[in-house]
Protein backbone atom coordinates (compact mmCIF):
# COMPACT_ATOMS: atom_id res chain seq x y z
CA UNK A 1 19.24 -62.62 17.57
CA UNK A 2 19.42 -61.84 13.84
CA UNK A 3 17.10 -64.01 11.89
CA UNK A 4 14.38 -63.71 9.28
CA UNK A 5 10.40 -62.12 10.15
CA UNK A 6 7.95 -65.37 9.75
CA UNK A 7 4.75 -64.59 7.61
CA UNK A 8 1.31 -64.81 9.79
CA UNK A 9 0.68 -68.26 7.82
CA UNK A 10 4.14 -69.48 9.31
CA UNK A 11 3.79 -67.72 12.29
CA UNK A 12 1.09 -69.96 13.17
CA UNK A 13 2.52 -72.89 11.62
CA UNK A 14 5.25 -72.58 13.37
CA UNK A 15 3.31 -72.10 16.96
CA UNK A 16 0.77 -74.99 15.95
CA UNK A 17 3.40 -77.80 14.78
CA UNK A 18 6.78 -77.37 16.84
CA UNK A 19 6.19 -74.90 19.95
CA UNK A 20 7.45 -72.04 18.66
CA UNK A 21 6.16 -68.93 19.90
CA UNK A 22 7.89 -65.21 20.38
CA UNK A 23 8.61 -65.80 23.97
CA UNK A 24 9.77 -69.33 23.82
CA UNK A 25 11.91 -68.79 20.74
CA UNK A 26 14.10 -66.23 22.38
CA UNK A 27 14.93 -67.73 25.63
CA UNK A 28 15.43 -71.52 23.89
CA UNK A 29 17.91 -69.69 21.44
CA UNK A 30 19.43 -67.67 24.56
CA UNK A 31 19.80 -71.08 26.70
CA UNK A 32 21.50 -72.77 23.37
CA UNK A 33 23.81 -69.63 23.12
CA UNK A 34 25.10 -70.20 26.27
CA UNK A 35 25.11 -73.98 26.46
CA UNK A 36 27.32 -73.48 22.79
CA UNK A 37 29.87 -71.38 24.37
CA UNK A 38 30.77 -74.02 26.70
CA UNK A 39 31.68 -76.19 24.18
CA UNK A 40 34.11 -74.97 21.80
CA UNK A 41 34.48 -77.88 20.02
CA UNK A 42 31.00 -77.30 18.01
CA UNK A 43 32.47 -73.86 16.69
CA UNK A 44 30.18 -72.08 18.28
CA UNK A 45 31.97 -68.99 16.83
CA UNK A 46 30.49 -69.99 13.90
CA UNK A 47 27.45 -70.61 14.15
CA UNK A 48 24.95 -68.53 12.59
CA UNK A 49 21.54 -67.23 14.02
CA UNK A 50 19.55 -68.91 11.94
CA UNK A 51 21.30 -71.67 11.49
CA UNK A 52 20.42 -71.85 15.29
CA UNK A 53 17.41 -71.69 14.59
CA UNK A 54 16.56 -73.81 12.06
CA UNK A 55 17.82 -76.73 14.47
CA UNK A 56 15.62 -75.47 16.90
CA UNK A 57 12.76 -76.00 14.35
CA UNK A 58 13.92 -79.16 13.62
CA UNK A 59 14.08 -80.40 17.30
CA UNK A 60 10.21 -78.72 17.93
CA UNK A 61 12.07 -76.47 20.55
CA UNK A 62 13.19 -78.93 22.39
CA UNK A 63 16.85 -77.94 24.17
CA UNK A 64 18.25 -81.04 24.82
CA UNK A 65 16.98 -83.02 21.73
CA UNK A 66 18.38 -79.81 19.81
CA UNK A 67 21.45 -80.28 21.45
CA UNK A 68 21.99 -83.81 20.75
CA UNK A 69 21.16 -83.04 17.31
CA UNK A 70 23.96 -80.00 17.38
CA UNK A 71 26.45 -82.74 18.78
CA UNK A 72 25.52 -85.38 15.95
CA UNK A 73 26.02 -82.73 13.18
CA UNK A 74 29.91 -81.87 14.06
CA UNK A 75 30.73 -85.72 14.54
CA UNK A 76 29.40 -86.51 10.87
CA UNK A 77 32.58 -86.35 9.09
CA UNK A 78 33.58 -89.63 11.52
CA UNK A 79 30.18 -91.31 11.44
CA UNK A 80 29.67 -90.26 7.78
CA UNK A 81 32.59 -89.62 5.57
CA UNK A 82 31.48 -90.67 2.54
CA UNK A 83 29.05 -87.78 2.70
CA UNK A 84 31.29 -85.34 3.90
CA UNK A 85 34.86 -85.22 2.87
CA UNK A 86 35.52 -82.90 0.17
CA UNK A 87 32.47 -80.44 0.13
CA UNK A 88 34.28 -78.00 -2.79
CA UNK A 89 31.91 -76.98 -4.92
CA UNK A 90 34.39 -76.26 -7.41
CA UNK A 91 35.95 -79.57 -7.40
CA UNK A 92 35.96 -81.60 -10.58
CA UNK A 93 33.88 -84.11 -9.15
CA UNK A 94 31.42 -81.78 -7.04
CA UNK A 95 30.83 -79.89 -10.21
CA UNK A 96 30.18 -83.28 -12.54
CA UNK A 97 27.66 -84.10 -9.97
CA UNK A 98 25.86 -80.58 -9.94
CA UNK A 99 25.33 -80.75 -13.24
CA UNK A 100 23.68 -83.65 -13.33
CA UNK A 101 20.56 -82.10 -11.07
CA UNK A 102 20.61 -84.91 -8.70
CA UNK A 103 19.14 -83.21 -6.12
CA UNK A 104 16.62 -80.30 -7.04
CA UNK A 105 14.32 -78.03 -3.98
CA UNK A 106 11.21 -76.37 -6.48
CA UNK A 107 10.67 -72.71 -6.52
CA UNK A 108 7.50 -72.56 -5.48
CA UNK A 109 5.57 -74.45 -2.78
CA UNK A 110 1.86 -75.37 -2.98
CA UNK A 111 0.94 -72.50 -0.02
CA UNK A 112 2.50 -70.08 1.98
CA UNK A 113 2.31 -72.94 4.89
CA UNK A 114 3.04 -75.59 2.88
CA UNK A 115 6.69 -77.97 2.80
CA UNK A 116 8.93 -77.57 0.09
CA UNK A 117 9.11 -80.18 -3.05
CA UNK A 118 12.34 -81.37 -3.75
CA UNK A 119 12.77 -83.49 -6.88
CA UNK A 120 15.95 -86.63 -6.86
CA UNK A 121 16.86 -88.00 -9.63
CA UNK A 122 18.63 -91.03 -8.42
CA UNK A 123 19.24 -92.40 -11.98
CA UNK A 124 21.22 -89.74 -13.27
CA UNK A 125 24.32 -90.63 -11.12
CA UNK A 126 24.92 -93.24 -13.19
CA UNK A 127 25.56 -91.15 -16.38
CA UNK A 128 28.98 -90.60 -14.19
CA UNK A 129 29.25 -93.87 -12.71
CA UNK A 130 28.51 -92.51 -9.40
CA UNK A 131 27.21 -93.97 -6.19
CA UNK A 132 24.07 -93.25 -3.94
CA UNK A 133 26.50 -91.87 -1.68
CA UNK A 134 27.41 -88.87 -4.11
CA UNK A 135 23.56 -88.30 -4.22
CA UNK A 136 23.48 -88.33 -0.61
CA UNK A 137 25.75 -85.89 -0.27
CA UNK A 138 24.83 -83.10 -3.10
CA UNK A 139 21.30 -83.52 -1.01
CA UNK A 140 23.16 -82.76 2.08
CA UNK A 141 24.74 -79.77 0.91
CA UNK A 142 21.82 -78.26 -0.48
CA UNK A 143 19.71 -79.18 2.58
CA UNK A 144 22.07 -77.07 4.56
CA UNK A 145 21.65 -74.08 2.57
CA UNK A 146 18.00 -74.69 2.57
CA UNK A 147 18.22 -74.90 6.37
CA UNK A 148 19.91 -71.38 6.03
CA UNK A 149 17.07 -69.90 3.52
CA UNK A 150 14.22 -71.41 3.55
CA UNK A 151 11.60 -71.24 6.36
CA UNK A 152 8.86 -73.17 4.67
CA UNK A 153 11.68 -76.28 4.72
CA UNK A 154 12.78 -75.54 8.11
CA UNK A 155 8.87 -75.67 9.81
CA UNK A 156 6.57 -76.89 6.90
CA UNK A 157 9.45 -79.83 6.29
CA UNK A 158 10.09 -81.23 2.65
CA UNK A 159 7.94 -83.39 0.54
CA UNK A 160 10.16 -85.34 -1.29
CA UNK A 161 9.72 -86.93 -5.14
CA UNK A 162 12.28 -89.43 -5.59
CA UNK A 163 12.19 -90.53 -8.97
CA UNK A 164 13.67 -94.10 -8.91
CA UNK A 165 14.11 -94.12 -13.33
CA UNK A 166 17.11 -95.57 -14.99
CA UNK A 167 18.13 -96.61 -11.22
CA UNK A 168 19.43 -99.98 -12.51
CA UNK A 169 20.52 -103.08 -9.86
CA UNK A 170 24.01 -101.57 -9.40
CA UNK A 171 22.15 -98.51 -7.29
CA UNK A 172 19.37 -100.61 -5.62
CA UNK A 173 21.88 -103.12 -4.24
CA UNK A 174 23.77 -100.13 -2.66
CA UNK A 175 20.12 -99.67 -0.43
CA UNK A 176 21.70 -101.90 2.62
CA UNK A 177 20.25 -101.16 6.17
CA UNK A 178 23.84 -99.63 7.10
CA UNK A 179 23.46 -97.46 4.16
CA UNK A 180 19.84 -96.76 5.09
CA UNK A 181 20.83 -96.20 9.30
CA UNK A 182 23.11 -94.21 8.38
CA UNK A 183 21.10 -91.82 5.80
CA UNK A 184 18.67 -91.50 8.49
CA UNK A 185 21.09 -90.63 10.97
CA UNK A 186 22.81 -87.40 8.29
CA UNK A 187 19.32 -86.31 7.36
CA UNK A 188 16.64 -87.07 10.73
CA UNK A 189 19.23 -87.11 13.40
CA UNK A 190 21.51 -84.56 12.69
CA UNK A 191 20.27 -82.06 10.45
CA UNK A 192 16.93 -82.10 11.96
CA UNK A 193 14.67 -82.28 8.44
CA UNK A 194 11.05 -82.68 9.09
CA UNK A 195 9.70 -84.93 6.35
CA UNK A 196 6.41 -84.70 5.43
CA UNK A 197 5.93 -86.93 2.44
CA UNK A 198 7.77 -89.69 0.56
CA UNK A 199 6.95 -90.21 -3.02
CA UNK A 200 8.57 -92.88 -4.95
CA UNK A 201 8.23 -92.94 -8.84
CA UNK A 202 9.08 -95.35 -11.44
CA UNK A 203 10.06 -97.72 -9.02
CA UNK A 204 11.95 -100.91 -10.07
CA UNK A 205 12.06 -104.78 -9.31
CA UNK A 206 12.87 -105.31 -5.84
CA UNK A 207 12.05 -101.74 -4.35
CA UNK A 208 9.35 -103.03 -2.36
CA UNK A 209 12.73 -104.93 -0.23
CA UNK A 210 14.71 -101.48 -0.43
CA UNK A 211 11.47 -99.19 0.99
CA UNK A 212 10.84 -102.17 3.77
CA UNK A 213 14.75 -101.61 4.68
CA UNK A 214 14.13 -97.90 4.59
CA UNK A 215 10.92 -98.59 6.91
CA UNK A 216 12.99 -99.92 9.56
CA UNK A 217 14.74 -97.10 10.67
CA UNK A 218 11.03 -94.55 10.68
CA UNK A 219 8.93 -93.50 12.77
CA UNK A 220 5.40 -95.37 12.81
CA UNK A 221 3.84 -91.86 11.37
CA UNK A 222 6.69 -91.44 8.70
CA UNK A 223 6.10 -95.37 7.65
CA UNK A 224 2.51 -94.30 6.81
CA UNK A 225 3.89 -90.91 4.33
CA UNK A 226 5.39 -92.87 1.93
CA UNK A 227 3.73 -93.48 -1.52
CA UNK A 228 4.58 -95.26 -4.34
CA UNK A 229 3.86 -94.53 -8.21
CA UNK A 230 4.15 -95.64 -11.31
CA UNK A 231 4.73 -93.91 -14.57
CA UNK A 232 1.23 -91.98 -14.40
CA UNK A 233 0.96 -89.32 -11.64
CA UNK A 234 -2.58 -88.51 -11.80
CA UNK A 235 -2.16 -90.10 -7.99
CA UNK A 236 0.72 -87.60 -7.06
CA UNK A 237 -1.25 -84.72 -8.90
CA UNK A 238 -4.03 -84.93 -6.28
CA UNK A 239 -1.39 -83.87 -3.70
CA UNK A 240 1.47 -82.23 -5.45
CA UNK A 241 -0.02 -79.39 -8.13
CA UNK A 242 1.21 -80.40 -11.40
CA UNK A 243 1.67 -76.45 -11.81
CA UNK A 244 4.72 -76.41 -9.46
CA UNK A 245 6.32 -79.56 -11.49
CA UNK A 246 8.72 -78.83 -14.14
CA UNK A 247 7.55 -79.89 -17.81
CA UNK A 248 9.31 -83.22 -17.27
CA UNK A 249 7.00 -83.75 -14.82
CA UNK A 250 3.58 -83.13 -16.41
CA UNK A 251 4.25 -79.41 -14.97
CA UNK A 252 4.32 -75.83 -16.34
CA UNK A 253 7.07 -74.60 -14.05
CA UNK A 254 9.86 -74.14 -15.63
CA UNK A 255 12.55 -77.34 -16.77
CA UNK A 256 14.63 -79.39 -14.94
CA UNK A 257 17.43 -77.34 -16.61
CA UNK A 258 16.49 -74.80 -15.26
CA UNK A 259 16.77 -75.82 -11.69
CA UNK A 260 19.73 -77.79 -12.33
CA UNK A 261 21.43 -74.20 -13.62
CA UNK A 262 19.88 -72.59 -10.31
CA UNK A 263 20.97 -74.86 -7.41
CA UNK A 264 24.59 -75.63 -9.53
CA UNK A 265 24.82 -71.77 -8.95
CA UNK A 266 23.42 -71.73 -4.99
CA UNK A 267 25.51 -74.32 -4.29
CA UNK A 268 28.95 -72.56 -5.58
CA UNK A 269 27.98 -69.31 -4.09
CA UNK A 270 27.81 -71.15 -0.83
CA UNK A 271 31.23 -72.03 -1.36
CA UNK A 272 32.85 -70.20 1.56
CA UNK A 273 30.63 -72.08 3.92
CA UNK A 274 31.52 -75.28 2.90
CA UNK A 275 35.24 -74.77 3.59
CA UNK A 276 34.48 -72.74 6.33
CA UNK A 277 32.03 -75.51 8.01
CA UNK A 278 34.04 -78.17 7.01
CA UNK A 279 33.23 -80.85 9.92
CA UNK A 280 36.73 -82.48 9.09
CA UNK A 281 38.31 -79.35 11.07
C-alpha cells in the first residue's frame, strides 16, 4: 500500500472522526483490494492507492458503504452526464470555464487538523453563458484531484464559501430538487466528500426556496452547517480567518487570480487522468 505519512494532528483526526487507525486501515484497504479484483468492471487496474483510500475516508472505514460508494462513482457518467462527458482539460470549453475560477480549494487551511476552504463563484459562469451544471462539474474535477492530494480534504472535509453574487434568476431557477438530488448524489454519495460547513454569501431573492430544496436531500447535522451572509463577513471572519481569504475577500492571501492561474494549471496537469478515468469507458 503506497500512500502518503499522516501528520500526528491528522493521525489523530483521522482515528477520532472516521475509525481509522494503523491496523484497521491496512486490512479495510486489503479486503477492498480483493473485493475490486472481482469486479473488473470498476477498473480496478486503475485504481490508485490513495485514491483507495481517500474513499475509505470518505465512507469512515466502512467496507460496504465504501463499496457502494466505489459502485456509484463508475455509474456517474449514466446517472450524471451533464457532469461528466467531456472531462478534457484542454477543450475549448473546459479551458473558458477554468479561467473563469469557478471553483477555487485555498492554499492554506486554518490548522494542521482543520478542512479545506474552497471558494465558488457561481456568478461568474454567466460571463460565458454557462450553466450550474458546468460549475458542477469544474468542482468535480478538482474535487477528484483534491481527493488524490489533499489529506486535510479527504479527513478534515471542506468548508465551503459559495458566493451567490451576480447569480441572476436564470442560475437560481436551475436549483430544482432533481438538480439538487442529483448534486448530492456526484458529491455525498459517490465521491465520498465530508462537508463540514456551508457558507452562503450575497445571497439573492428567493435563495431562502433554493437552500430549503438543498435541505431536503441532508443530513439533520449537515442542515444545521449551513450559514448565510450578507455583504459584510465580520460573521464568517469569526470562523474562517480573514488571513487565508484572498484580497477580494477582506483577506491578505494572495488574489483570486492567483488561484484561478493555480488550479487552471492543476487541473491540465491532471490531464492524463481525466482521459484515463473517463467513466464513459
Amino acid at each position: 500500500m503506497e500512500i502518503r505519512p499522516l501528520s500526528d494532528a491528522l493521525r489523530k483526526k483521522a482515528r477520532e472522526e472516521i475509525n481509522e487507525n494503523p491496523e484497521t486501515l491496512v486490512s479495510n484497504f486489503n479486503e477492498l483490494r480483493e473485493w475490486l479484483n472481482e469486479h473488473p468492471q470498476l477498473k480496478s487496474e486503475i485504481i490508485s492507492d490513495q485514491w483507495l483510500v481517500a474513499f475509505l475516508c470518505g465512507s469512515k472505514h466502512n467496507l460496504e458503504k465504501c463499496k457502494s460508494k466505489i459502485e456509484r462513482y463508475y455509474t456517474l457518467s449514466t446517472a450524471a452526464p451533464e457532469f461528466y462527458a467531456n472531462r478534457d482539460p484542454l477543450d475549448p470549453q473546459i479551458q473558458e470555464l477554468l479561467k473563469l475560477g469557478l471553483f477555487l480549494p485555498l492554499k492554506k487551511c486554518a490548522s494542521e487538523d482543520s478542512p479545506r476552504i474552497v471558494i465558488v463563484r457561481v456568478g461568474e459562469v454567466n460571463k460565458v453563458h454557462g450553466s450550474l451544471s458546468d460549475i458542477c462539474k469544474i468542482g468535480l474535477m478538482i474535487a477528484e484531484i483534491l481527493l488524490l492530494e489533499d489529506d486535510n480534504f479527504t479527513i478534515c472535509g471542506e468548508d465551503l464559501v459559495t458566493d451567490l453574487k451576480d447569480m441572476g434568476f436564470g442560475l437560481l431557477r436551475q436549483w430544482t430538487p432533481a438538480f439538487a438530488r442529483k448534486l448530492f448524489m456526484c458529491f455525498e454519495n459517490a465521491l465520498t466528500i465530508r462537508m463540514a460547513r456551508i457558507n452562503l454569501l450575497n445571497a439573492p431573492i428567493g435563495m431562502k426556496t433554493a437552500v430549503a430544496i438543498f435541505k431536503l436531500f441532508l443530513k439533520e447535522k449537515l442542515k444545521k452547517r449551513i450559514y448565510i451572509y450578507n455583504e459584510d463577513y465580520e460573521e464568517m471572519f469569526k470562523c474562517i480567518p480573514k488571513s487565508l481569504l484572498p484580497k477580494e475577500y477582506g483577506g491578505t492571501e494572495g488574489t483570486l487570480q492567483d488561484l484561478t492561474d493555480h488550479w487552471k494549471n492543476k487541473v491540465e496537469s491532471y490531464r492524463s487522468w481525466y482521459l484515463r478515468e473517463n467513466l464513459k469507458d
